[in-house]
C-alpha atoms as a PDB file:
ATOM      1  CA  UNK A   1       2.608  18.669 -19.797  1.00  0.00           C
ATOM      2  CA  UNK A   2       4.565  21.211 -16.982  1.00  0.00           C
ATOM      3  CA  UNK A   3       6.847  18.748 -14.591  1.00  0.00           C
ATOM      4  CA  UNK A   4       4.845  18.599 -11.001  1.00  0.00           C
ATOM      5  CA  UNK A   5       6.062  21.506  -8.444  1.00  0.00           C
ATOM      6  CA  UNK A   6       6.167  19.432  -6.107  1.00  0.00           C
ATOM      7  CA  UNK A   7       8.127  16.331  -7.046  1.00  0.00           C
ATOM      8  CA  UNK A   8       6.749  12.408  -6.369  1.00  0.00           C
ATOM      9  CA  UNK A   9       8.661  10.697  -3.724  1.00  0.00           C
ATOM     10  CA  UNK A  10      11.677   7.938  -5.198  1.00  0.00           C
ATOM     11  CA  UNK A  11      11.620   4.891  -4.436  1.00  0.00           C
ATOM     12  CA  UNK A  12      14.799   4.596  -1.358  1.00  0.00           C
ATOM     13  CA  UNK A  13      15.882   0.741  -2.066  1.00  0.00           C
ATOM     14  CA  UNK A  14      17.389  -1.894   0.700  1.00  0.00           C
ATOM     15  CA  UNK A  15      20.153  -3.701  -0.846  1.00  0.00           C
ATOM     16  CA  UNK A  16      17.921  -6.975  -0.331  1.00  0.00           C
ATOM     17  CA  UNK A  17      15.036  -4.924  -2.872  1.00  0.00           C
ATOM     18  CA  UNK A  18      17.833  -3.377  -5.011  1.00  0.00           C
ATOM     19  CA  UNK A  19      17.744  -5.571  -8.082  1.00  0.00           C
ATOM     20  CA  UNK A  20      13.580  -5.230  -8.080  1.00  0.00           C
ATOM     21  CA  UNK A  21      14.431  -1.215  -8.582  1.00  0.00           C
ATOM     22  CA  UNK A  22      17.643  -1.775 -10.780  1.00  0.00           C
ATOM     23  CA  UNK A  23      15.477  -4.293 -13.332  1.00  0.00           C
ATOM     24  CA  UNK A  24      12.420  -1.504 -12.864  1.00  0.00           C
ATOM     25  CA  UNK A  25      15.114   1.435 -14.105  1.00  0.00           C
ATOM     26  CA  UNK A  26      15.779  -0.839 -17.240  1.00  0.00           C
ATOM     27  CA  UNK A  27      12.228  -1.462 -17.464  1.00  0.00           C
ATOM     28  CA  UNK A  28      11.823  -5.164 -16.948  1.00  0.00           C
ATOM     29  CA  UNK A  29       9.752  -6.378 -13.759  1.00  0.00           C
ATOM     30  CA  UNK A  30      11.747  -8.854 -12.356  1.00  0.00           C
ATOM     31  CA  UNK A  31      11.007 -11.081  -9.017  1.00  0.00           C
ATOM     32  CA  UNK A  32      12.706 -12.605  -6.662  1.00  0.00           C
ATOM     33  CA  UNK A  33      12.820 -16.953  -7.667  1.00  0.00           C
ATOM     34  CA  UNK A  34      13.731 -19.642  -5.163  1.00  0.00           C
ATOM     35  CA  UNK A  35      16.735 -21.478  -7.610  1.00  0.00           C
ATOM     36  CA  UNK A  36      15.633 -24.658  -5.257  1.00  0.00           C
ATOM     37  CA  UNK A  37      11.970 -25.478  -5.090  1.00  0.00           C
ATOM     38  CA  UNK A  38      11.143 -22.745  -8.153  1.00  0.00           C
ATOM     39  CA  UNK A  39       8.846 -20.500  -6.337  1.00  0.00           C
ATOM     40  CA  UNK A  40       8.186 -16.654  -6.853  1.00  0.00           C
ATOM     41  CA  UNK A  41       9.305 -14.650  -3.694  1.00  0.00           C
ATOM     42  CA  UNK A  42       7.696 -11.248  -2.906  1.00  0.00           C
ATOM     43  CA  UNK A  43       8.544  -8.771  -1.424  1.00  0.00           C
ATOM     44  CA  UNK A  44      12.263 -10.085  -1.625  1.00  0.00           C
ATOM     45  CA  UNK A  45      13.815 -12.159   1.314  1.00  0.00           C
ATOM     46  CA  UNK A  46      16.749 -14.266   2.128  1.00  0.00           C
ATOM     47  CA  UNK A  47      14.990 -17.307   2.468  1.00  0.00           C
ATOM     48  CA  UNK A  48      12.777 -19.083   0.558  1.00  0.00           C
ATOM     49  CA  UNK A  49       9.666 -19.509   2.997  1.00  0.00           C
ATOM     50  CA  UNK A  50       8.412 -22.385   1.045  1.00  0.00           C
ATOM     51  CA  UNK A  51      11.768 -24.781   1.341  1.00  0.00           C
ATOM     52  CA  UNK A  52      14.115 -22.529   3.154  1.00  0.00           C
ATOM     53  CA  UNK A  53      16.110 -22.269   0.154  1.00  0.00           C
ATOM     54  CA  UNK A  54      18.841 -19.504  -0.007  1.00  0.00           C
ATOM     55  CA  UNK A  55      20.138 -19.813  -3.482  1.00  0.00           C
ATOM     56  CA  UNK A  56      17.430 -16.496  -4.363  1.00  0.00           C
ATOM     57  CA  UNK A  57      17.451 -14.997  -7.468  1.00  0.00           C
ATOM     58  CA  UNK A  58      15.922 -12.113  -9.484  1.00  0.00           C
ATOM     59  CA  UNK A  59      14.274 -13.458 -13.125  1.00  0.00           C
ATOM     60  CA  UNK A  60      11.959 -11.608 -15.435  1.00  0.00           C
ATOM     61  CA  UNK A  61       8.126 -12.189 -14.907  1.00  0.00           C
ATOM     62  CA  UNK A  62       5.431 -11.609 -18.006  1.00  0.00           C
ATOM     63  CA  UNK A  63       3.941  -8.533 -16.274  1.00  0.00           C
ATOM     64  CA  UNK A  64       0.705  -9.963 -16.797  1.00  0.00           C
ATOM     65  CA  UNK A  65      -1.649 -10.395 -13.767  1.00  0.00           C
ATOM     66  CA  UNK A  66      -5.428  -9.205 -12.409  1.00  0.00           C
ATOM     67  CA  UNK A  67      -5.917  -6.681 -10.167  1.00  0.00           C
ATOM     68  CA  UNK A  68      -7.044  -8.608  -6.485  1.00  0.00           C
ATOM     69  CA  UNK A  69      -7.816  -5.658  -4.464  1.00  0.00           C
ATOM     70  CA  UNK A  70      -7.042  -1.674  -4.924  1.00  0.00           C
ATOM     71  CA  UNK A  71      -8.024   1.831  -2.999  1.00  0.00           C
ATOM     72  CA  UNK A  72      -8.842   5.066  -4.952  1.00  0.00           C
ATOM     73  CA  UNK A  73      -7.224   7.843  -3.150  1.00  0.00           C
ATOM     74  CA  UNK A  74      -9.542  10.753  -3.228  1.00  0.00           C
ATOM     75  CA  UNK A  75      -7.344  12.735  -0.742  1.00  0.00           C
ATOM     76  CA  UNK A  76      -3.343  12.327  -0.534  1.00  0.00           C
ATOM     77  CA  UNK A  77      -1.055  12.794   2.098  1.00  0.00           C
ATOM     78  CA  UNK A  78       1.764  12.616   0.136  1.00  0.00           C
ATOM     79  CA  UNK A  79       3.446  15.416  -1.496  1.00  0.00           C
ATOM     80  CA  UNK A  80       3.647  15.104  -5.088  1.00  0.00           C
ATOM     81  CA  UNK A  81       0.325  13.522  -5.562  1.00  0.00           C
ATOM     82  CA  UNK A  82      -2.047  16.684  -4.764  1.00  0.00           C
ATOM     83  CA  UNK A  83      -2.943  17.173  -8.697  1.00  0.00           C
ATOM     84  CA  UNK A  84      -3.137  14.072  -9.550  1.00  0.00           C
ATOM     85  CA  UNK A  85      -6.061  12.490  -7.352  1.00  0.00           C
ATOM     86  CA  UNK A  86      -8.323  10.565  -7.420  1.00  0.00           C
ATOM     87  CA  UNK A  87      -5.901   7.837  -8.244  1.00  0.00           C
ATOM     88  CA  UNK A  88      -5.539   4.128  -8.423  1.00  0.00           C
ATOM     89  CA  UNK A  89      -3.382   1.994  -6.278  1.00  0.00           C
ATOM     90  CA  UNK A  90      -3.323  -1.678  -5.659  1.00  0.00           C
ATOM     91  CA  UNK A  91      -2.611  -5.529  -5.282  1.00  0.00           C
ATOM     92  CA  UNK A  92      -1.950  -6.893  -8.880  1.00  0.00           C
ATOM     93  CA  UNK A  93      -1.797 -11.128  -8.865  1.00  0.00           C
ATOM     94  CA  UNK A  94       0.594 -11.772 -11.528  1.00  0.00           C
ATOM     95  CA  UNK A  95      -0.133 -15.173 -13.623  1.00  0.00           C
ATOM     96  CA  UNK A  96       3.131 -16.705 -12.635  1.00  0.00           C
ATOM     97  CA  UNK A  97       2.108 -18.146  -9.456  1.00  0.00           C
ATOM     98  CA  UNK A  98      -1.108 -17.837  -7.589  1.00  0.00           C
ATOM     99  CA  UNK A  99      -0.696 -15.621  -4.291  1.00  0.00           C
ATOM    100  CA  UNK A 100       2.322 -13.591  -6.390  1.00  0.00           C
ATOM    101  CA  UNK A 101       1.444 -10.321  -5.710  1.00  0.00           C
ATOM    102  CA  UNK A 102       2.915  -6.609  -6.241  1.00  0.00           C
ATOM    103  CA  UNK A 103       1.765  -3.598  -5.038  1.00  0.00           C
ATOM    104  CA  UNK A 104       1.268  -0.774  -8.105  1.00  0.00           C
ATOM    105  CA  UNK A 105      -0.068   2.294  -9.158  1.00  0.00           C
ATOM    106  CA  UNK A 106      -2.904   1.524 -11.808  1.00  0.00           C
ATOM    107  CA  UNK A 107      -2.728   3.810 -14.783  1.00  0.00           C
ATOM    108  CA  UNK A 108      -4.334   4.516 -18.144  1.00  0.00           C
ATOM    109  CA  UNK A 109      -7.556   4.195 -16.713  1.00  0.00           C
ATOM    110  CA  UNK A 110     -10.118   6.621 -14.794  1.00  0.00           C
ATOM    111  CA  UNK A 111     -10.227   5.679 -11.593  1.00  0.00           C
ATOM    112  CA  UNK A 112     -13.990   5.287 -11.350  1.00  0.00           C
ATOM    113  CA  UNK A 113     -13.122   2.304 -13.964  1.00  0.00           C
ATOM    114  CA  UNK A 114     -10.939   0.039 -11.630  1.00  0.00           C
ATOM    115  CA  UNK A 115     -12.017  -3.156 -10.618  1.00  0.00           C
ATOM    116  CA  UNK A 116     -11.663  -6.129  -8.913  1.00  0.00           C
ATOM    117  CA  UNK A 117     -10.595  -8.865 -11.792  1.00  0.00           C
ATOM    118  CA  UNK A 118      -9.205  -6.573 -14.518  1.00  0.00           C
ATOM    119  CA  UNK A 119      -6.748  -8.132 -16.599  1.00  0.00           C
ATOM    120  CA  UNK A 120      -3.639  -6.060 -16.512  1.00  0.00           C
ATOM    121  CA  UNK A 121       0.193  -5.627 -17.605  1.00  0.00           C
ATOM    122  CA  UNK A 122       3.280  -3.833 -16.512  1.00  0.00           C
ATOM    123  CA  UNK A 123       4.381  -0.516 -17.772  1.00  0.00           C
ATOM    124  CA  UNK A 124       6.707   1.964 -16.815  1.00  0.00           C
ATOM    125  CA  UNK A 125       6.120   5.619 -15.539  1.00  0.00           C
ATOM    126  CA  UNK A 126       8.769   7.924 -15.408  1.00  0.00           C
ATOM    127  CA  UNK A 127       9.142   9.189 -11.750  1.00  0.00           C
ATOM    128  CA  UNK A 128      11.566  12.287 -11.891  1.00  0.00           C
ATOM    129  CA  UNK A 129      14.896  12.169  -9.949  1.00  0.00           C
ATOM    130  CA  UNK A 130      14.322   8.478  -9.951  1.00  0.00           C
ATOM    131  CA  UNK A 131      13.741   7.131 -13.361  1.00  0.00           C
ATOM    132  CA  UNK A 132      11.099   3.799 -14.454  1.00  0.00           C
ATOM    133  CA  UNK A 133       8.755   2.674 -12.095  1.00  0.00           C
ATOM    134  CA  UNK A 134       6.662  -0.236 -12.470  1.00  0.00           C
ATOM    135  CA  UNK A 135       2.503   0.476 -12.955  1.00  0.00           C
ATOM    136  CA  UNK A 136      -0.019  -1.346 -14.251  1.00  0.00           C
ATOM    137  CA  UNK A 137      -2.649  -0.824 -16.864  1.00  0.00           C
ATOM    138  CA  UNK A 138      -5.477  -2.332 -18.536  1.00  0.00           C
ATOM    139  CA  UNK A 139      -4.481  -5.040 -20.969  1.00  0.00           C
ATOM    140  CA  UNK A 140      -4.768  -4.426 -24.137  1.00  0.00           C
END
């Protein structure tokens, strides 16, 4: 496979999201965790909106989840993504917690196949200049 010639935009991290990217480049999908009350935080925060805890914490999650709602992009408007539609993108509900959400490329699959309700999992795809990203595919 020839490397794109145009390359994929990289993900540009806050320092409140930088552990999410950091565990991603390791390839483990962690989430932010309220230490008080125990609830999953996404995207990350520095407050707990449940209990207005601050004590906020990034811990590994299964990867596991269903996909809630997604797009197939028949036309891009980003550059790096020209050869590669039509794609995949969407809301994955991970099992951990109901309304725990990320937002992911979905991969391994055509995109005619995506649906609302398939059981997924986390995997990695290389994004040059950049390193492991997180995407989701059909579980196995």
């Amino acid at each position: 496979m020839s490397p794109d010639p145009t390359p994929k935009p990289i993900p540009s991290p806050s320092e409140l999201a930088a552990p999410y990217w950091e565990a991603a480049r390791a390839g483990r999908l962690e989430i932010q965790r309220c230490q008080s009350c125990g609830r999953w935080i996404h995207f990350p925060d520095v407050r707990c909106p449940w209990c207005g805890g601050t004590e906020l914490a990034f811990e590994p999650v299964s990867g596991d989840g269903v996909v809630a709602t997604f797009t197939l992009v028949h036309r891009t408007f980003v550059a790096g993504f020209d050869d590669h539609v039509p794609y995949a993108v969407g809301w994955i509900d991970l099992v951990e917690q109901d309304g725990l959400r990320v937002f992911a490329d979905l991969v391994d699959i055509a995109a005619a196949d995506v649906r609302i309700g398939l059981e997924v999992e986390v995997t990695f795809t290389e994004r040059a200049g950049w390193g492991p990203i997180p995407s989701f595919r059909p579980k196995a």
